[in-house]
ModelCIF file with pLDDT and N, C-alpha, C, O atoms, coordinates in Angstrom:
data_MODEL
#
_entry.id   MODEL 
#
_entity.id                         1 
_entity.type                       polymer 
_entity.pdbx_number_of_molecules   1 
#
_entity_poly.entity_id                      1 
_entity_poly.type                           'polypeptide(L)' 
_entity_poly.nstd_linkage                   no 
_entity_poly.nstd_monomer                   no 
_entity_poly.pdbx_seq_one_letter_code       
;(UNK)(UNK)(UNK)(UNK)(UNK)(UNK)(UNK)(UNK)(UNK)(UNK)(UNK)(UNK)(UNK)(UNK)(UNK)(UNK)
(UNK)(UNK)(UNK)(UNK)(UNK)(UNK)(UNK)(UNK)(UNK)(UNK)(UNK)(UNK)(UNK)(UNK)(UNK)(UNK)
(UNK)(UNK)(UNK)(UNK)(UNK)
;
_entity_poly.pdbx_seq_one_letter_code_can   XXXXXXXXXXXXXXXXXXXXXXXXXXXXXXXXXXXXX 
_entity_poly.pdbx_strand_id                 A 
#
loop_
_entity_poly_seq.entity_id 
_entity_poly_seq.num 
_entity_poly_seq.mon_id 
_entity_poly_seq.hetero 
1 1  UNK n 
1 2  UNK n 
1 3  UNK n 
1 4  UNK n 
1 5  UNK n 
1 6  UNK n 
1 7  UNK n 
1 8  UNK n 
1 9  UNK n 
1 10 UNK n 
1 11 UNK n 
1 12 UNK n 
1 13 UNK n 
1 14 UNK n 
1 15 UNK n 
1 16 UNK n 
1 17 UNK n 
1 18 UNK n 
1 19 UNK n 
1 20 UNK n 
1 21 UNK n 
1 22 UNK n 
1 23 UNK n 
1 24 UNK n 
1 25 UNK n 
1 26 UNK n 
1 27 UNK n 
1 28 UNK n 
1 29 UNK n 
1 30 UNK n 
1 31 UNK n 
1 32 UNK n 
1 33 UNK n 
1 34 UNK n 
1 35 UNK n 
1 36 UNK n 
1 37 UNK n 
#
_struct_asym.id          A 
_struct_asym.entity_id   1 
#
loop_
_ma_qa_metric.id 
_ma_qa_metric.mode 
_ma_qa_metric.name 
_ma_qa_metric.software_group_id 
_ma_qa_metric.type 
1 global pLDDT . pLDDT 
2 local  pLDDT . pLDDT 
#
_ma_qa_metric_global.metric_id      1 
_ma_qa_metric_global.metric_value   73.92 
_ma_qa_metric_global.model_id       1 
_ma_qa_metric_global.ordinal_id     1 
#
loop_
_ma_qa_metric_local.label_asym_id 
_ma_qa_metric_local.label_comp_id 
_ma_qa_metric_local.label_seq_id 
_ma_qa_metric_local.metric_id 
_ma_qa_metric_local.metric_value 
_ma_qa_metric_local.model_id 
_ma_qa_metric_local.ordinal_id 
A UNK 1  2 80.00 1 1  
A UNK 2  2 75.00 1 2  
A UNK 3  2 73.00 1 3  
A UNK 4  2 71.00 1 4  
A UNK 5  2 73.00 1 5  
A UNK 6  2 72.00 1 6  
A UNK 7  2 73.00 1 7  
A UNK 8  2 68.00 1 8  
A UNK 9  2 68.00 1 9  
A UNK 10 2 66.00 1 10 
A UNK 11 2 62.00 1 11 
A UNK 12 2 60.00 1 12 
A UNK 13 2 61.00 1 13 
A UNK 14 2 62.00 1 14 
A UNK 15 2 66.00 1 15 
A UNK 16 2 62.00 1 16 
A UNK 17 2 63.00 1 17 
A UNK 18 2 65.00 1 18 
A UNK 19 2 68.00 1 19 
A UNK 20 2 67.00 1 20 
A UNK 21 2 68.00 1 21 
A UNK 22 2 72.00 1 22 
A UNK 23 2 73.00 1 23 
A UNK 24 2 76.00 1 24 
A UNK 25 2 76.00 1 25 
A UNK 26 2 80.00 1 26 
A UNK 27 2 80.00 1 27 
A UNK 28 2 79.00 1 28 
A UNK 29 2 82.00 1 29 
A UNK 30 2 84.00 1 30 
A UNK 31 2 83.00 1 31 
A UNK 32 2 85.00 1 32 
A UNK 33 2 87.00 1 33 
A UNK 34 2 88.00 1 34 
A UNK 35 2 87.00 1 35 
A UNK 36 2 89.00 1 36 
A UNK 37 2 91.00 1 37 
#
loop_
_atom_site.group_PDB 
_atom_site.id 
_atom_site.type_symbol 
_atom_site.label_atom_id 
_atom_site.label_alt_id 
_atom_site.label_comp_id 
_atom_site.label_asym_id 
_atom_site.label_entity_id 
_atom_site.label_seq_id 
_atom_site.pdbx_PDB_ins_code 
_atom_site.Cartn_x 
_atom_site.Cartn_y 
_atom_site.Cartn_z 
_atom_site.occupancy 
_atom_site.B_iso_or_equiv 
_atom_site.pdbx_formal_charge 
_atom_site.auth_seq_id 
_atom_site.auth_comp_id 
_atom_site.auth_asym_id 
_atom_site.auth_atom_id 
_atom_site.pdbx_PDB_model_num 
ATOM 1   N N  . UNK A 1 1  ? 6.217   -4.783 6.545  1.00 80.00 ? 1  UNK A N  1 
ATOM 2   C CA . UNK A 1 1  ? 6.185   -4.604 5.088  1.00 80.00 ? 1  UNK A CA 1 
ATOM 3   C C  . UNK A 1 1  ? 4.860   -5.068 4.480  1.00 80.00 ? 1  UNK A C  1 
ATOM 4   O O  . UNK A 1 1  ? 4.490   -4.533 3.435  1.00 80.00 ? 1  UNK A O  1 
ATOM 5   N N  . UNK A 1 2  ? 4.027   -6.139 5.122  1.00 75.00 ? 2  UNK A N  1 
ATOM 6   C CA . UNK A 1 2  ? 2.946   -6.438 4.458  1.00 75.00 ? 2  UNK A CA 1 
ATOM 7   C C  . UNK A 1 2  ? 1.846   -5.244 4.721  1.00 75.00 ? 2  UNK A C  1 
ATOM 8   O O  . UNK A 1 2  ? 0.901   -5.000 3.971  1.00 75.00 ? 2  UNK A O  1 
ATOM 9   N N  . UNK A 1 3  ? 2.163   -4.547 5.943  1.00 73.00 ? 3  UNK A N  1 
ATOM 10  C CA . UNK A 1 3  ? 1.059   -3.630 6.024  1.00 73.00 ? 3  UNK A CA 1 
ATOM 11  C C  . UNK A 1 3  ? 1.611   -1.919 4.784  1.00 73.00 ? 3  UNK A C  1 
ATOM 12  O O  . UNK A 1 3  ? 1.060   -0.858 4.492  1.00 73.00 ? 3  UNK A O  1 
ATOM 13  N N  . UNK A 1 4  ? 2.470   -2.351 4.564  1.00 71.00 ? 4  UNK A N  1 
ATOM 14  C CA . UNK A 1 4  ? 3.172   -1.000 3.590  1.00 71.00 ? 4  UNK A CA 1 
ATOM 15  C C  . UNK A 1 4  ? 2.841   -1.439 2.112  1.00 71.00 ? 4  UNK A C  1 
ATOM 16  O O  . UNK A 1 4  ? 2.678   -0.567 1.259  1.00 71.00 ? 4  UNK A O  1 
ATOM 17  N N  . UNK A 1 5  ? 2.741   -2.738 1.802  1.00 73.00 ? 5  UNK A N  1 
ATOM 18  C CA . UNK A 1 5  ? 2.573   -3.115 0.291  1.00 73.00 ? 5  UNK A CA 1 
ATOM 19  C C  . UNK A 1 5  ? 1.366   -3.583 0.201  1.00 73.00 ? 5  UNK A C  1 
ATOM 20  O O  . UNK A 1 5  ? 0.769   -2.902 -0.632 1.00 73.00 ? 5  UNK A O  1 
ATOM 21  N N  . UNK A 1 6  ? 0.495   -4.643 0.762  1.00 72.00 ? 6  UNK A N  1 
ATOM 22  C CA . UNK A 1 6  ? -0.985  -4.802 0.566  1.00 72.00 ? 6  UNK A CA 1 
ATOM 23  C C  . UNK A 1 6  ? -1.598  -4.358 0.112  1.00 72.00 ? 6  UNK A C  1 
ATOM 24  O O  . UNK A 1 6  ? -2.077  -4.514 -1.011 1.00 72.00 ? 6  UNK A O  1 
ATOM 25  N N  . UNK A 1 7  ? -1.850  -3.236 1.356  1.00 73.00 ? 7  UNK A N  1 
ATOM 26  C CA . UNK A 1 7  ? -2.732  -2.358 1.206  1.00 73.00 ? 7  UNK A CA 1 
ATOM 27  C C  . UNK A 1 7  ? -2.771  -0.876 -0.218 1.00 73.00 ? 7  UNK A C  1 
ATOM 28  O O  . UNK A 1 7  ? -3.618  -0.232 -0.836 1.00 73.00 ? 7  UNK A O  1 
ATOM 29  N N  . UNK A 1 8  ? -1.307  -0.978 -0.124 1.00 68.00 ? 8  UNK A N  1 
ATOM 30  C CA . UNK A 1 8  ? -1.582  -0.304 -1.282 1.00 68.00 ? 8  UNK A CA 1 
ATOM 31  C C  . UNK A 1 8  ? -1.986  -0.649 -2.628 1.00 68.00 ? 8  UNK A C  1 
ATOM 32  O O  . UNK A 1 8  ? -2.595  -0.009 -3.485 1.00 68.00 ? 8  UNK A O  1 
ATOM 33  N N  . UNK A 1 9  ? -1.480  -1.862 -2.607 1.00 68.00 ? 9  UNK A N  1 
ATOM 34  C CA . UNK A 1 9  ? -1.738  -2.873 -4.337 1.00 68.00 ? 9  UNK A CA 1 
ATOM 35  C C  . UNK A 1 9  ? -3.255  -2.850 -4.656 1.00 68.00 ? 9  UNK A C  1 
ATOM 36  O O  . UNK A 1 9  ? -3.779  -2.710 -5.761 1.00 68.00 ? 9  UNK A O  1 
ATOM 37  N N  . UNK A 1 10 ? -3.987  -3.058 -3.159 1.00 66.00 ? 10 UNK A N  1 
ATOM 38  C CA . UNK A 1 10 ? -5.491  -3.604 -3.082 1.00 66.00 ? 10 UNK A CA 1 
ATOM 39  C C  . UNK A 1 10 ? -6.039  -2.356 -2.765 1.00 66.00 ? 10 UNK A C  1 
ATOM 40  O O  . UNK A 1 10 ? -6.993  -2.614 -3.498 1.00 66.00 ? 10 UNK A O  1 
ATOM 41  N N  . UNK A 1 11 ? -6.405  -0.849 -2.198 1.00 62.00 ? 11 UNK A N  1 
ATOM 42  C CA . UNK A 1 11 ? -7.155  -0.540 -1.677 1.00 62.00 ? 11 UNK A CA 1 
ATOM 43  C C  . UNK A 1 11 ? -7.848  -0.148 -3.066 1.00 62.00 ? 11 UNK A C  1 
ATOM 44  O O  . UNK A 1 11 ? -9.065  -0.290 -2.949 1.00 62.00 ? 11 UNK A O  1 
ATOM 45  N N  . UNK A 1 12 ? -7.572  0.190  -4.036 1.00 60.00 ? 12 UNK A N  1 
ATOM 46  C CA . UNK A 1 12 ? -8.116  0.767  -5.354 1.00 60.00 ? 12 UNK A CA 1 
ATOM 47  C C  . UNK A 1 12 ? -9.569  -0.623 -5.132 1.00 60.00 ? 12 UNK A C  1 
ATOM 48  O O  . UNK A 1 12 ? -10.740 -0.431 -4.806 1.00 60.00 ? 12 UNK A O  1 
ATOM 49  N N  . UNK A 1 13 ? -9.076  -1.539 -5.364 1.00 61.00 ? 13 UNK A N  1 
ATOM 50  C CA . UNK A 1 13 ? -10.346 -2.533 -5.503 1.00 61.00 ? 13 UNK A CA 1 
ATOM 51  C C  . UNK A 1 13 ? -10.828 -3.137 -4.583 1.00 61.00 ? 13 UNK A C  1 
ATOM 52  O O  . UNK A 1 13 ? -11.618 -4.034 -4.878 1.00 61.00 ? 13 UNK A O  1 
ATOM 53  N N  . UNK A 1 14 ? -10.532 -2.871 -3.117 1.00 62.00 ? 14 UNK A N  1 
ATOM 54  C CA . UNK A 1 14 ? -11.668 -3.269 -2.234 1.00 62.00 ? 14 UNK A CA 1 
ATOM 55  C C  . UNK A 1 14 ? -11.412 -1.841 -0.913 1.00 62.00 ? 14 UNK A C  1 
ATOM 56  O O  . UNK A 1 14 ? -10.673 -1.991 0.061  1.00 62.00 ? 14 UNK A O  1 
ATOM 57  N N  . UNK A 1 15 ? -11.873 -1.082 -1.079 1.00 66.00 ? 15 UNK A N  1 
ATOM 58  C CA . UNK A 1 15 ? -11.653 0.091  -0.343 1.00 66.00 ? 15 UNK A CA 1 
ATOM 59  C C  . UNK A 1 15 ? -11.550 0.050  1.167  1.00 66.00 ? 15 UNK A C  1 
ATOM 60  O O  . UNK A 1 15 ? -11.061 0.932  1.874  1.00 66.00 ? 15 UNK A O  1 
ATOM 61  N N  . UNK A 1 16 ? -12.143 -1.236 1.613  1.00 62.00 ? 16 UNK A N  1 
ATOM 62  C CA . UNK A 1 16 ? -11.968 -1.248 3.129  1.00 62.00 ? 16 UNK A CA 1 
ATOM 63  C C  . UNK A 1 16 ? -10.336 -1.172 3.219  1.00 62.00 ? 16 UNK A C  1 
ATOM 64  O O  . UNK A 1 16 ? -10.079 -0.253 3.996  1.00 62.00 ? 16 UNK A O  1 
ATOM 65  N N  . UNK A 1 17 ? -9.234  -1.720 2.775  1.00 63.00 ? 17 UNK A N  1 
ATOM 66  C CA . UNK A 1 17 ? -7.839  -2.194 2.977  1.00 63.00 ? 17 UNK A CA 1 
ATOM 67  C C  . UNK A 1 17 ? -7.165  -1.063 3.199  1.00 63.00 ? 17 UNK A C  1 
ATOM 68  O O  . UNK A 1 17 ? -6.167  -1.091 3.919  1.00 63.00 ? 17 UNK A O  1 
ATOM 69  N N  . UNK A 1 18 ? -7.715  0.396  2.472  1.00 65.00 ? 18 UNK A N  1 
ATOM 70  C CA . UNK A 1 18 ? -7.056  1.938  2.404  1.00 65.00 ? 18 UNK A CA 1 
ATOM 71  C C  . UNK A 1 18 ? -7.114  1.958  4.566  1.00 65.00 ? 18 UNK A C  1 
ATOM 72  O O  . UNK A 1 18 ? -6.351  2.670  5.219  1.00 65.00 ? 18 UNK A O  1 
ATOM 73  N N  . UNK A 1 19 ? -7.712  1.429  4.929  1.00 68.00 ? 19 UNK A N  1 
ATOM 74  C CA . UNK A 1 19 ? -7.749  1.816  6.345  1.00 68.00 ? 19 UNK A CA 1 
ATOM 75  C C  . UNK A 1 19 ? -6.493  1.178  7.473  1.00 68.00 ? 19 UNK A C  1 
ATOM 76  O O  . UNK A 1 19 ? -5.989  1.571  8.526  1.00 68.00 ? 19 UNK A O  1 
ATOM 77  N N  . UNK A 1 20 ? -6.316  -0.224 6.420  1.00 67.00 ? 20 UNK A N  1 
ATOM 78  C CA . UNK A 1 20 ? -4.605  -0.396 7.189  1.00 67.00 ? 20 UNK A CA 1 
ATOM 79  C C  . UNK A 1 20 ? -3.486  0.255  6.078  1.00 67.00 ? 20 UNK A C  1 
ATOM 80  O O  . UNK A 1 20 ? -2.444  -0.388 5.952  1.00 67.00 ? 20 UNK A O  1 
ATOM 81  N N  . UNK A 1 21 ? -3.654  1.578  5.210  1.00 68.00 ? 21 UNK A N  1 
ATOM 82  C CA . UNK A 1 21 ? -2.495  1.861  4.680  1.00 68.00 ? 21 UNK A CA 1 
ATOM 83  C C  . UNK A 1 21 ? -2.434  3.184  5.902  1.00 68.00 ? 21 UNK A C  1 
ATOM 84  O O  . UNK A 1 21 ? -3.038  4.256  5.958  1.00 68.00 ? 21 UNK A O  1 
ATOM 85  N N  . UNK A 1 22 ? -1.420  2.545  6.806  1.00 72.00 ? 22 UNK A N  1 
ATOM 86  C CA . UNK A 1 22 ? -1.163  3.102  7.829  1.00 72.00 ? 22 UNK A CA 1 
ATOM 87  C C  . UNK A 1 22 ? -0.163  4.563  7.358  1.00 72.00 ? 22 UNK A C  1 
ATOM 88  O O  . UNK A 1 22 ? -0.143  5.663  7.912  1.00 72.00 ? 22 UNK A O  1 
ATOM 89  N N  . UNK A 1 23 ? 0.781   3.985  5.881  1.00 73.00 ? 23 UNK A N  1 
ATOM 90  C CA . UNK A 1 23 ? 1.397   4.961  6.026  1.00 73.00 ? 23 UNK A CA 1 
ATOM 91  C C  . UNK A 1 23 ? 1.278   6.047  4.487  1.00 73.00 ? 23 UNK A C  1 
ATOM 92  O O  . UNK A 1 23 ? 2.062   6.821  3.939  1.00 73.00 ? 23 UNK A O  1 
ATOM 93  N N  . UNK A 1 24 ? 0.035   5.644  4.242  1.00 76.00 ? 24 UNK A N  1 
ATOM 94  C CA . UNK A 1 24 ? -0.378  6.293  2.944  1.00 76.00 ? 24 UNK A CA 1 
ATOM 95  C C  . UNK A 1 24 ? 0.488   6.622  2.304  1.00 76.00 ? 24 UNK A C  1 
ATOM 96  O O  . UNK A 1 24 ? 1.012   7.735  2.349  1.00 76.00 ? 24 UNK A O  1 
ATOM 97  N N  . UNK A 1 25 ? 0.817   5.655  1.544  1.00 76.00 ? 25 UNK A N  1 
ATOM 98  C CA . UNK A 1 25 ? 2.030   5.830  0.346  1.00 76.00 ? 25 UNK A CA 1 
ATOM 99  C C  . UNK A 1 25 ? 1.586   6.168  -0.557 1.00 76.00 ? 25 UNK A C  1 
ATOM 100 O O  . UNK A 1 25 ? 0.370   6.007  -0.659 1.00 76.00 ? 25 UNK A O  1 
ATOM 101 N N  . UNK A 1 26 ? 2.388   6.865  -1.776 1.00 80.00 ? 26 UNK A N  1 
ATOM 102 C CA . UNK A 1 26 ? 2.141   7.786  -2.776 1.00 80.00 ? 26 UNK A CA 1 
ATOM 103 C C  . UNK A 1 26 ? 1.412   7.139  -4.142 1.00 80.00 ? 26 UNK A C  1 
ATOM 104 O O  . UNK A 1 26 ? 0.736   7.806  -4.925 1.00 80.00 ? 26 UNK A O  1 
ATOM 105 N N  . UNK A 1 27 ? 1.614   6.086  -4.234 1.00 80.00 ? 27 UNK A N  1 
ATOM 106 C CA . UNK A 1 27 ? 1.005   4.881  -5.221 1.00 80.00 ? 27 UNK A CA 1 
ATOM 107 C C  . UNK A 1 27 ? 1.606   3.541  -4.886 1.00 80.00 ? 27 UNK A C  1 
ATOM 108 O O  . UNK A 1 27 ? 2.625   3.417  -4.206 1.00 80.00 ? 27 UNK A O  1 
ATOM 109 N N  . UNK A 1 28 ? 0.997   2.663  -5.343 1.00 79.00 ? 28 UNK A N  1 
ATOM 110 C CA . UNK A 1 28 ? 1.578   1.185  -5.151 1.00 79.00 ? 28 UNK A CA 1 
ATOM 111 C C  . UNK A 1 28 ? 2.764   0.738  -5.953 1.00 79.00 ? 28 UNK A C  1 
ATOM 112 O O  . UNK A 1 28 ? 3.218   -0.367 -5.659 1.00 79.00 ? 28 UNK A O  1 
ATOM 113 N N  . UNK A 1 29 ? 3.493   1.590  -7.172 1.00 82.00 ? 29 UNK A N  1 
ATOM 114 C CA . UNK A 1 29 ? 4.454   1.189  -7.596 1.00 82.00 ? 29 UNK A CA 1 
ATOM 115 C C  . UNK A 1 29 ? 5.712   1.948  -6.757 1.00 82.00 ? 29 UNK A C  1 
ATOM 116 O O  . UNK A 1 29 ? 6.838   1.481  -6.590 1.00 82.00 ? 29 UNK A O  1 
ATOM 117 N N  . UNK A 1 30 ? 5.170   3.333  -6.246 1.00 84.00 ? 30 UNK A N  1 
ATOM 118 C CA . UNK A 1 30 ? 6.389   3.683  -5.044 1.00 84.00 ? 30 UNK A CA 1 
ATOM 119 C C  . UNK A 1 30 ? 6.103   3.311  -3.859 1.00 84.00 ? 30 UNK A C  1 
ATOM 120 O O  . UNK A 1 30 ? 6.994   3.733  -3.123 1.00 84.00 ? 30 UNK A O  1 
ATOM 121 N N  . UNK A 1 31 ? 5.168   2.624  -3.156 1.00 83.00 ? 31 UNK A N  1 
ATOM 122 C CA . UNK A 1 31 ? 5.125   1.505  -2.065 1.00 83.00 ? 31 UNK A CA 1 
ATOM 123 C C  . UNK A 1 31 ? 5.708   0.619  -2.830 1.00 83.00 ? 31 UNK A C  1 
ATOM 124 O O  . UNK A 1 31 ? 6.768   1.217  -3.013 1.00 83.00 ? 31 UNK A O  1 
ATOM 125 N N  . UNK A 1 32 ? 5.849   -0.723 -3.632 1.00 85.00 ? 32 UNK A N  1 
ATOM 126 C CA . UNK A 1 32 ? 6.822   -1.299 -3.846 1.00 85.00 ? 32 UNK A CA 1 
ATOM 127 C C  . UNK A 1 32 ? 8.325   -1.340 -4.095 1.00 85.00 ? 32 UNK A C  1 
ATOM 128 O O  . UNK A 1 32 ? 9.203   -2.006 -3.546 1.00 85.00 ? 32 UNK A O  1 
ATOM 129 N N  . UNK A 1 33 ? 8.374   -0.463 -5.053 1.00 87.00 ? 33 UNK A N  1 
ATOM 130 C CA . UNK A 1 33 ? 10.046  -0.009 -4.828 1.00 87.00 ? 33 UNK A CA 1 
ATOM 131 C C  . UNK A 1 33 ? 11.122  0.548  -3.541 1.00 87.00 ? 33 UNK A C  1 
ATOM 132 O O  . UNK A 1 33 ? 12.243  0.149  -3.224 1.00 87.00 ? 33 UNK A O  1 
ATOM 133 N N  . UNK A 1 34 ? 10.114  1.814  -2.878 1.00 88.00 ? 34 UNK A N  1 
ATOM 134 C CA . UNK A 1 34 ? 10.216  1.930  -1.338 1.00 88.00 ? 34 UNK A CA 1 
ATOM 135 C C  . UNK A 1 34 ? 10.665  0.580  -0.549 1.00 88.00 ? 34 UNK A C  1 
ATOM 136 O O  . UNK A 1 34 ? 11.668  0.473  0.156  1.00 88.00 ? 34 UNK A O  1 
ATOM 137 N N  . UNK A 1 35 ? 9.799   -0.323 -0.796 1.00 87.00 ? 35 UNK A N  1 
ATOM 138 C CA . UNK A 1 35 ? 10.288  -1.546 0.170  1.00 87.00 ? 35 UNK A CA 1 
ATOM 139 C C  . UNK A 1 35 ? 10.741  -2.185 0.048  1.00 87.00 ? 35 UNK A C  1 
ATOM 140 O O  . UNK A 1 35 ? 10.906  -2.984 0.969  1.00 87.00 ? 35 UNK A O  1 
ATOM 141 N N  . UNK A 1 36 ? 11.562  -2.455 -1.691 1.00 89.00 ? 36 UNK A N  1 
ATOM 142 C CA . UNK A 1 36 ? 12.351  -3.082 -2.047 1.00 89.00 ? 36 UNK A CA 1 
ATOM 143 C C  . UNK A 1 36 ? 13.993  -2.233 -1.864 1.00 89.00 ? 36 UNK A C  1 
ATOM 144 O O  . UNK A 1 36 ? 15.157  -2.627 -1.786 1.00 89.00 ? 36 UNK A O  1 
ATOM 145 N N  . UNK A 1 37 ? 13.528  -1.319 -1.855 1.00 91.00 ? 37 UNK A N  1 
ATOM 146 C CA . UNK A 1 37 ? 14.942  0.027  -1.537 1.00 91.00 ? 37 UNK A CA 1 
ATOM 147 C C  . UNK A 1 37 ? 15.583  -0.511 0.019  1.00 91.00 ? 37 UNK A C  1 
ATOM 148 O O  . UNK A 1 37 ? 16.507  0.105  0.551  1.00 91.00 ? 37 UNK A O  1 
#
């Protein structure tokens, strides 16, 4: 889960992090809810 939510919260502001969003989620508020689901 940390590699599903991190990266999405952060890659907007440090662009290296987009490279562990392994599962390229649709935005960071549906990566969060997703993983709270």
């Amino acid at each position: 889960k940390y590699f599903a939510i991190l990266p999405a919260l952060f890659a907007a502001a440090y662009p290296g992090l987009d490279e562990l969003n392994i599962m390229q989620l649709h935005s960071p508020e549906s990566a969060i809810v997703s993983a709270i689901v």
